[in-house]
PDB file of N, CA and C in Angstrom:
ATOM      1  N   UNK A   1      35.347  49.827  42.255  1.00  0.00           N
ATOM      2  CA  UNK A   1      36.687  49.648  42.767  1.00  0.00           C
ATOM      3  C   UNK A   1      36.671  48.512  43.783  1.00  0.00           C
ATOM      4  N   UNK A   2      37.672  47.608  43.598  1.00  0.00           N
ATOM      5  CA  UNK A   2      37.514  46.772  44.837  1.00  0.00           C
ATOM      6  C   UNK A   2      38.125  47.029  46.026  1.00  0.00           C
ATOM      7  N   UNK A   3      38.269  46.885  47.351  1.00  0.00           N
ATOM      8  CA  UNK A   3      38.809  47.297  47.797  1.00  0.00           C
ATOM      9  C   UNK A   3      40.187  46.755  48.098  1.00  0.00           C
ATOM     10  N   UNK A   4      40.726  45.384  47.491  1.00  0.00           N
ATOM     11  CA  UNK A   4      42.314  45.202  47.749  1.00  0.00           C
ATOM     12  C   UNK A   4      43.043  46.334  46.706  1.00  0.00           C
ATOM     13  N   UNK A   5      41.787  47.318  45.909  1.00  0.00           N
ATOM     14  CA  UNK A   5      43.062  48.052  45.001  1.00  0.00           C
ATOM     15  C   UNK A   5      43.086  49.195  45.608  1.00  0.00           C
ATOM     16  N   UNK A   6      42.573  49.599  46.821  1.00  0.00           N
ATOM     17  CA  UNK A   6      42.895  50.922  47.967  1.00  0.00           C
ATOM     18  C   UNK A   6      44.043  51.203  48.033  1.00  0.00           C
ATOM     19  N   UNK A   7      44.666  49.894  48.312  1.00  0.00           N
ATOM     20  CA  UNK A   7      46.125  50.717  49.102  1.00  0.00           C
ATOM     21  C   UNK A   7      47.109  51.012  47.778  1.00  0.00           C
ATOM     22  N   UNK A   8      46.817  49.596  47.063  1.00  0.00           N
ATOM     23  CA  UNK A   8      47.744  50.205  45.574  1.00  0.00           C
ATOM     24  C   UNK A   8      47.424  51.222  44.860  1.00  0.00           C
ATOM     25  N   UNK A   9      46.232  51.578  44.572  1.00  0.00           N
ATOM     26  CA  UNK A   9      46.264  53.387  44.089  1.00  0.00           C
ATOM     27  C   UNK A   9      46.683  54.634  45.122  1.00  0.00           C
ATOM     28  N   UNK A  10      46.678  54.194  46.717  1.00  0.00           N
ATOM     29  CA  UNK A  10      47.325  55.131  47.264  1.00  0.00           C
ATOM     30  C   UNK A  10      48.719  55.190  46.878  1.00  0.00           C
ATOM     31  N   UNK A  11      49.352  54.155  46.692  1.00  0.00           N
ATOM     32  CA  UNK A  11      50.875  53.893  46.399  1.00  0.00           C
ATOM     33  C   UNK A  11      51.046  54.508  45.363  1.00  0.00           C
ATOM     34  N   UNK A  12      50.347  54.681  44.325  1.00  0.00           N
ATOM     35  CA  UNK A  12      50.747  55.207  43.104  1.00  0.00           C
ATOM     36  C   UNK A  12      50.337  56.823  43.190  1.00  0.00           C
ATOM     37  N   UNK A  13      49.569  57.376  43.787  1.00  0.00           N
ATOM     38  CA  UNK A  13      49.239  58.318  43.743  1.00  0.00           C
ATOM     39  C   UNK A  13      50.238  59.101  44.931  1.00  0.00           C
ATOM     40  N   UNK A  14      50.584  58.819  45.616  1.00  0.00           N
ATOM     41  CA  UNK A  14      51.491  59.486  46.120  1.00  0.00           C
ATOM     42  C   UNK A  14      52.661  59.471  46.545  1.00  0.00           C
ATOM     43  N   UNK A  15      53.464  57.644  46.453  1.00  0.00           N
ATOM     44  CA  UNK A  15      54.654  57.318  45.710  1.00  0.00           C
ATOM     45  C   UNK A  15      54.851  56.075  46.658  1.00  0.00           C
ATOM     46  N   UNK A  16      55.725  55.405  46.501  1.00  0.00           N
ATOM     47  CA  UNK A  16      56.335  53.848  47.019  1.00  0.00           C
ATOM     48  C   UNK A  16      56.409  54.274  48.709  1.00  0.00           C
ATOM     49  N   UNK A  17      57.115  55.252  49.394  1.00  0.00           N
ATOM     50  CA  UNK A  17      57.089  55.495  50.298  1.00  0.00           C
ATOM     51  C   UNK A  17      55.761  56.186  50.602  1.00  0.00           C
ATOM     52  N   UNK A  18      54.952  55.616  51.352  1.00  0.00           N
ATOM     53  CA  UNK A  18      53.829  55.827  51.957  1.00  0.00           C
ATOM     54  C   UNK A  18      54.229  56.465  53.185  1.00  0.00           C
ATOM     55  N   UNK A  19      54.991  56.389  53.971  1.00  0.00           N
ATOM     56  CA  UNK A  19      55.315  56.868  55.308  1.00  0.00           C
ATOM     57  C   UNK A  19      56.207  57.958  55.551  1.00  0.00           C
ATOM     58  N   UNK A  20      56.765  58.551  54.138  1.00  0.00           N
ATOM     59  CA  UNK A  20      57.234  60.126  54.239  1.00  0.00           C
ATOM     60  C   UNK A  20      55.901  60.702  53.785  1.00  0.00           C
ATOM     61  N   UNK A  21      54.634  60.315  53.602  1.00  0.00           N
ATOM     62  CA  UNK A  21      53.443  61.577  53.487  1.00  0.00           C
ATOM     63  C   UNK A  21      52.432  61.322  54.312  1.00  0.00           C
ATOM     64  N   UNK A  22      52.275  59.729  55.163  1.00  0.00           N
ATOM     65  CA  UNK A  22      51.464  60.018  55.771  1.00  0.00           C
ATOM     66  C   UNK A  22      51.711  58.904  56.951  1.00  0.00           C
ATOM     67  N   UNK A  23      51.283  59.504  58.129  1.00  0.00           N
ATOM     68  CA  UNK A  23      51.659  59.244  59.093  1.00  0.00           C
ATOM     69  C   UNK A  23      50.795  57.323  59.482  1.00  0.00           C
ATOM     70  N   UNK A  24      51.857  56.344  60.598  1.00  0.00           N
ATOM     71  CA  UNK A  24      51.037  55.356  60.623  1.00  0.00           C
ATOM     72  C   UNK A  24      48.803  55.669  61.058  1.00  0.00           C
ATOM     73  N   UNK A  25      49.091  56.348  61.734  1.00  0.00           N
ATOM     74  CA  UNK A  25      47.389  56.500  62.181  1.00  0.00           C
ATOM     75  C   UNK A  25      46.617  57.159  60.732  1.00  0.00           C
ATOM     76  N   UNK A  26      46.849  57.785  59.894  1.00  0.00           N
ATOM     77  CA  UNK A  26      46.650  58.138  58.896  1.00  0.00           C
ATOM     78  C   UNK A  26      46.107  57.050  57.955  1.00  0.00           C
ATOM     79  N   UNK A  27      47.452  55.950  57.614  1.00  0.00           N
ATOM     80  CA  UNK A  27      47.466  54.822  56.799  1.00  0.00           C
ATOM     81  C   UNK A  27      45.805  53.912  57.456  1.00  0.00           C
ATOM     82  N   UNK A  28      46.078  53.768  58.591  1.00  0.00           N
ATOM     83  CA  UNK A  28      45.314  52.739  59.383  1.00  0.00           C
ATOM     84  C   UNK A  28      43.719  53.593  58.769  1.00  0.00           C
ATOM     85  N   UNK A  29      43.823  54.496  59.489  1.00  0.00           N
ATOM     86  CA  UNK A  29      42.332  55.868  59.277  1.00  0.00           C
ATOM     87  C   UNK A  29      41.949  55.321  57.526  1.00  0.00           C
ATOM     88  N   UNK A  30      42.489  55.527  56.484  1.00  0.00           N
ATOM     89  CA  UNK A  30      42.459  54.967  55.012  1.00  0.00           C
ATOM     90  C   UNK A  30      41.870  53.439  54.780  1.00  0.00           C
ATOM     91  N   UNK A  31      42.997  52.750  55.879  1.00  0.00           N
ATOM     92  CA  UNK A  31      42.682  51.587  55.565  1.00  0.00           C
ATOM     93  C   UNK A  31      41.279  51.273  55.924  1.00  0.00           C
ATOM     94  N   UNK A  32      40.600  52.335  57.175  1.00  0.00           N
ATOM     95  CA  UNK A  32      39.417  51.541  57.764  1.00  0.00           C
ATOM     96  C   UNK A  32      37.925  52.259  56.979  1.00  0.00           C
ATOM     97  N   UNK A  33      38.719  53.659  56.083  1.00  0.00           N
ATOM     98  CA  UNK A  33      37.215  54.122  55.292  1.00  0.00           C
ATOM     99  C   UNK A  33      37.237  53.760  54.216  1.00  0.00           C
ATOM    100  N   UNK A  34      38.099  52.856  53.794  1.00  0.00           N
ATOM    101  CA  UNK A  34      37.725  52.530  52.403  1.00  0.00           C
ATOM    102  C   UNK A  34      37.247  51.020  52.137  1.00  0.00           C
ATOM    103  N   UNK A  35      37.976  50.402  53.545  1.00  0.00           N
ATOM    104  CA  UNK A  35      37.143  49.147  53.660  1.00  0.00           C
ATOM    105  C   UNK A  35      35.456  49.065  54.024  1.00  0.00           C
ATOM    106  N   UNK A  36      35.490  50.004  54.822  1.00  0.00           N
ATOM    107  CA  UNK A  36      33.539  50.247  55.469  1.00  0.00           C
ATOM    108  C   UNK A  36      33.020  50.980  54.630  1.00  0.00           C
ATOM    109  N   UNK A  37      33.621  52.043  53.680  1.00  0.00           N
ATOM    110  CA  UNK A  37      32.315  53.055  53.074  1.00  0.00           C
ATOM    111  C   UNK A  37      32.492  53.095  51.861  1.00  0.00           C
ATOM    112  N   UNK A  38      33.144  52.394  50.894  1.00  0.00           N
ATOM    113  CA  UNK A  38      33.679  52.473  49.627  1.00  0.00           C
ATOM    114  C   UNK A  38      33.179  51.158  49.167  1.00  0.00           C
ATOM    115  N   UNK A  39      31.620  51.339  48.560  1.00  0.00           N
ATOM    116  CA  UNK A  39      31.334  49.842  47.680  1.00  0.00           C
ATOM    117  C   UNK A  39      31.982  49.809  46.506  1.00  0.00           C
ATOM    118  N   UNK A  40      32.129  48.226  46.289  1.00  0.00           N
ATOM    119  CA  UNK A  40      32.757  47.964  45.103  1.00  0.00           C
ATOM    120  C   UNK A  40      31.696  48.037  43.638  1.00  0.00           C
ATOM    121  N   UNK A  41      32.442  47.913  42.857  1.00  0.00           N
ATOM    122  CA  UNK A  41      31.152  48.608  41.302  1.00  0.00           C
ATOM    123  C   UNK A  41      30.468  47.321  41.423  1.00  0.00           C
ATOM    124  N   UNK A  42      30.651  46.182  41.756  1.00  0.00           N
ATOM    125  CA  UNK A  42      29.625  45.255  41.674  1.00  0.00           C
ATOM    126  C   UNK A  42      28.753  44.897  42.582  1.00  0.00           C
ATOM    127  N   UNK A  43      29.010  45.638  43.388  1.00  0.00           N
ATOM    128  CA  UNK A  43      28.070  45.651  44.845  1.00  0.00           C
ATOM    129  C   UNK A  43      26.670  46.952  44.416  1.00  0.00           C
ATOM    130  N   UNK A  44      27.556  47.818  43.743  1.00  0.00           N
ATOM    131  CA  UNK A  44      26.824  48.903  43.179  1.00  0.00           C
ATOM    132  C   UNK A  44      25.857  48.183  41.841  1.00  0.00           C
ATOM    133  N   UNK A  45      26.031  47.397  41.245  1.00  0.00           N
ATOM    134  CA  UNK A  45      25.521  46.875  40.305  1.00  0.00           C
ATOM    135  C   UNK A  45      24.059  46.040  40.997  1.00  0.00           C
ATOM    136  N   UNK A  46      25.015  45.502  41.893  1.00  0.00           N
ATOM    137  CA  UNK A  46      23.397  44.491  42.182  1.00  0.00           C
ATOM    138  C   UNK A  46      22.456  45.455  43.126  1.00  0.00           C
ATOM    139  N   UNK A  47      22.859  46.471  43.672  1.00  0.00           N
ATOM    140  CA  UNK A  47      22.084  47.311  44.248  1.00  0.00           C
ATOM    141  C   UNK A  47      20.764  47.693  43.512  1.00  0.00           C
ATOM    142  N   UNK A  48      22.128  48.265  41.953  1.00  0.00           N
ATOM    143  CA  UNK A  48      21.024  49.187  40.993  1.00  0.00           C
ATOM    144  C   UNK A  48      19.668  48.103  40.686  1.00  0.00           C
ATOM    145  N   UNK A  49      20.443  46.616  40.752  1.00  0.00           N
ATOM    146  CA  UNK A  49      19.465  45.706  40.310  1.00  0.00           C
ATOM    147  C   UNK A  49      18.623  45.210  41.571  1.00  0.00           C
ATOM    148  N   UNK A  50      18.684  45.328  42.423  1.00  0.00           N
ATOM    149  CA  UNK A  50      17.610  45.444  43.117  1.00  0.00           C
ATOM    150  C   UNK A  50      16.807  46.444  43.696  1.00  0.00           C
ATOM    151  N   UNK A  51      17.311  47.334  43.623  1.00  0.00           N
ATOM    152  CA  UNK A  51      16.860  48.781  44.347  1.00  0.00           C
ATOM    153  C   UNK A  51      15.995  49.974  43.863  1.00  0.00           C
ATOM    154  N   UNK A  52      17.030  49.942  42.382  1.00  0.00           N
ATOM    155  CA  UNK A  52      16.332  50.483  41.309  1.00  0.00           C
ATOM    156  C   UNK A  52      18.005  51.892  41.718  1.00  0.00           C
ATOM    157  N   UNK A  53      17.595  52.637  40.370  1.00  0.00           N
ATOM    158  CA  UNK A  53      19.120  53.227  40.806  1.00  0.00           C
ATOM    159  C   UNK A  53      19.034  54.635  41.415  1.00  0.00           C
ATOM    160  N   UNK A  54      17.825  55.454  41.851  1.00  0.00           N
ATOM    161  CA  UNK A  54      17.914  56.176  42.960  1.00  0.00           C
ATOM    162  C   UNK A  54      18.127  55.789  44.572  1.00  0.00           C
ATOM    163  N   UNK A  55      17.788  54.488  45.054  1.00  0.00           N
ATOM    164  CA  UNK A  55      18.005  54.140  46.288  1.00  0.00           C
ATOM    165  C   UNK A  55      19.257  53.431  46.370  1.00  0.00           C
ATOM    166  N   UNK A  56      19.789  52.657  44.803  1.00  0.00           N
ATOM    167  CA  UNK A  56      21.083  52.531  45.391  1.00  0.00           C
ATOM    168  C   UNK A  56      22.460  53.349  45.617  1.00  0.00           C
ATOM    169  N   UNK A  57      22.018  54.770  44.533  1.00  0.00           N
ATOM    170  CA  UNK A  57      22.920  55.724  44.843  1.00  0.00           C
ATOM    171  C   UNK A  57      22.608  56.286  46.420  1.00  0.00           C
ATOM    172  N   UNK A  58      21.382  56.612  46.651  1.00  0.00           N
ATOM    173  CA  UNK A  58      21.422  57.275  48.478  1.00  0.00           C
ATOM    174  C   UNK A  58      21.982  55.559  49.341  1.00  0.00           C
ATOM    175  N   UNK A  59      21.717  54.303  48.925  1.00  0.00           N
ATOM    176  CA  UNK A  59      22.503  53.609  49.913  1.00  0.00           C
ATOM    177  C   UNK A  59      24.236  53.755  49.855  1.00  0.00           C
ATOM    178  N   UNK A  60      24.694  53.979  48.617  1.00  0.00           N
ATOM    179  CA  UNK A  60      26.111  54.217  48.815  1.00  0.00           C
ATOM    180  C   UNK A  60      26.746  55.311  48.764  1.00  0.00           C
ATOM    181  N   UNK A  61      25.315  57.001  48.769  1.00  0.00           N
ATOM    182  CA  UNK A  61      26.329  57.822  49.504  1.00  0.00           C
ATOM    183  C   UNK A  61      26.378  57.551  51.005  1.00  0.00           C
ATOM    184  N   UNK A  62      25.328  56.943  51.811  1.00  0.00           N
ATOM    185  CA  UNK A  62      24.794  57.043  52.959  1.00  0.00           C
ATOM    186  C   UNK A  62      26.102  55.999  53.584  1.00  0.00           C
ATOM    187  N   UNK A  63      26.667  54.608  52.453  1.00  0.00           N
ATOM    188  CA  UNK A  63      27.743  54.090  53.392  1.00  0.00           C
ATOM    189  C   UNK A  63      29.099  54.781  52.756  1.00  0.00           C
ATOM    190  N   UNK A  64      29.092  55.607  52.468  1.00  0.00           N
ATOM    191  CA  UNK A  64      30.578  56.902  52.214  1.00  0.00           C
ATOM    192  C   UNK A  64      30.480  57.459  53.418  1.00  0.00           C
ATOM    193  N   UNK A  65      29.476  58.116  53.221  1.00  0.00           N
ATOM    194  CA  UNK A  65      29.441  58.963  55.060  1.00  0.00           C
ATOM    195  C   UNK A  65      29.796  58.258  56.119  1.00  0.00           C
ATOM    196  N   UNK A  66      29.249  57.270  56.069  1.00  0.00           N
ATOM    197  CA  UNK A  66      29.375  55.989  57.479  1.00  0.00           C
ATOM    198  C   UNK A  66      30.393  55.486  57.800  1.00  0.00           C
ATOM    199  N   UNK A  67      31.392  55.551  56.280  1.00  0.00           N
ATOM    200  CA  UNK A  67      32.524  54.975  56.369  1.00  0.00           C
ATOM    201  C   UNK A  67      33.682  56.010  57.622  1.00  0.00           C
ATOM    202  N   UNK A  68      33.209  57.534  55.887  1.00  0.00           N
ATOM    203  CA  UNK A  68      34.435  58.426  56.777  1.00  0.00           C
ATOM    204  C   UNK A  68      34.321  58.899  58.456  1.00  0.00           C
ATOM    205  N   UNK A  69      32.394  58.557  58.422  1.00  0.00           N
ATOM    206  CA  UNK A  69      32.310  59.552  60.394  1.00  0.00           C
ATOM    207  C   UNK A  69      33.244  58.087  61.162  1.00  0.00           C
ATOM    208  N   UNK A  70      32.787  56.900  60.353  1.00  0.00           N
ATOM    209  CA  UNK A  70      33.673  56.068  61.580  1.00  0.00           C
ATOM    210  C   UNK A  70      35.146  56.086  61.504  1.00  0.00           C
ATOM    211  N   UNK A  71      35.267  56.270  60.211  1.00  0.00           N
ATOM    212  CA  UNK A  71      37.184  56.148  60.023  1.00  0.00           C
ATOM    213  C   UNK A  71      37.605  57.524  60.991  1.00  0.00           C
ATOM    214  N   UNK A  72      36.164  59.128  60.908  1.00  0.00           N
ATOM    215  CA  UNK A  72      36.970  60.053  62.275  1.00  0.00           C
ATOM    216  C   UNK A  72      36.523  59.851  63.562  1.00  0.00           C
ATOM    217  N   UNK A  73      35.751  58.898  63.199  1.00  0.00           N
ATOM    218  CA  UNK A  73      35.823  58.785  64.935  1.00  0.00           C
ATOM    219  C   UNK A  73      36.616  57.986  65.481  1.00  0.00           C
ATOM    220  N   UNK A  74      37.524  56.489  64.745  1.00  0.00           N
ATOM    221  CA  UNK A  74      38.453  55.535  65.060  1.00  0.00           C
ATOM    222  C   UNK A  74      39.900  56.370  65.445  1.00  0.00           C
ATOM    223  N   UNK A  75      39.646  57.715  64.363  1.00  0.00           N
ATOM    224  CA  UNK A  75      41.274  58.585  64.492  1.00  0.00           C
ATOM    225  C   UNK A  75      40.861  59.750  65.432  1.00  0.00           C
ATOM    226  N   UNK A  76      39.808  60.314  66.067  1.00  0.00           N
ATOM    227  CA  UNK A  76      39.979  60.439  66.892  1.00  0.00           C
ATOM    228  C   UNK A  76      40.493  60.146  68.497  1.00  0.00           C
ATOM    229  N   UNK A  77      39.539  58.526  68.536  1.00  0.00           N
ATOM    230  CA  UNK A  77      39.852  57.806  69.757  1.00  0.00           C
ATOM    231  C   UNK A  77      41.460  57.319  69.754  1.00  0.00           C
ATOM    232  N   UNK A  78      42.086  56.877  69.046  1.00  0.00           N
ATOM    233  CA  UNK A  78      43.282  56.738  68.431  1.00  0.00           C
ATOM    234  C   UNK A  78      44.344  57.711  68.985  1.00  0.00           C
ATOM    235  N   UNK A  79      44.001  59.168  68.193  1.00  0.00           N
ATOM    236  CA  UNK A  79      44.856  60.218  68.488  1.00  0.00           C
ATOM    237  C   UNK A  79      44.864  60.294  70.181  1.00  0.00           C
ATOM    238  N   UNK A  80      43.785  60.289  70.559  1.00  0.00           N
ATOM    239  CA  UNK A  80      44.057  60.247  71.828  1.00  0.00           C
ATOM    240  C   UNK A  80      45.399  60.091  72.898  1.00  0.00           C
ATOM    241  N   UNK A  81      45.323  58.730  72.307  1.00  0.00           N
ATOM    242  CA  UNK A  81      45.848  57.863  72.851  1.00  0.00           C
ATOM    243  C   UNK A  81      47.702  57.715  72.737  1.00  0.00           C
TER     244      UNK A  81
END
């Protein structure tokens, strides 16, 4: 997946109005785990090709995790506020 098609499958998946289901800190929170922890299939490709394809699957669950603890820790500090 690349990631300019994030926000357009959110759009489709839960309709043109984005802001009757989810709130602005929400949108932002989305925007920032799918940019940091969501590799694209060709990032995943050259992984497999260099890595071999058990280390590149633990490198891209390891940046999923990384993505979402930072996207809750950005909406934590956030909510705060």
């Amino acid at each position: 997946m690349s990631k300019r098609f994030g926000r357009g499958m959110l759009v489709s998946v839960l309709s043109s109005e984005i802001s009757l289901v989810l709130t602005p800190l929400q949108i932002y929170t989305f925007g920032i785990a799918s940019t940091i922890g969501i590799p694209c299939i060709i990032a995943l490709g050259i992984l497999i090709r260099e890595f071999g394809f058990k280390r590149a699957i633990s490198l891209t669950g390891i940046s999923i995790i990384y993505g979402i603890l930072f996207a809750g820790l950005i909406w934590r500090i956030i909510s705060i506020f």
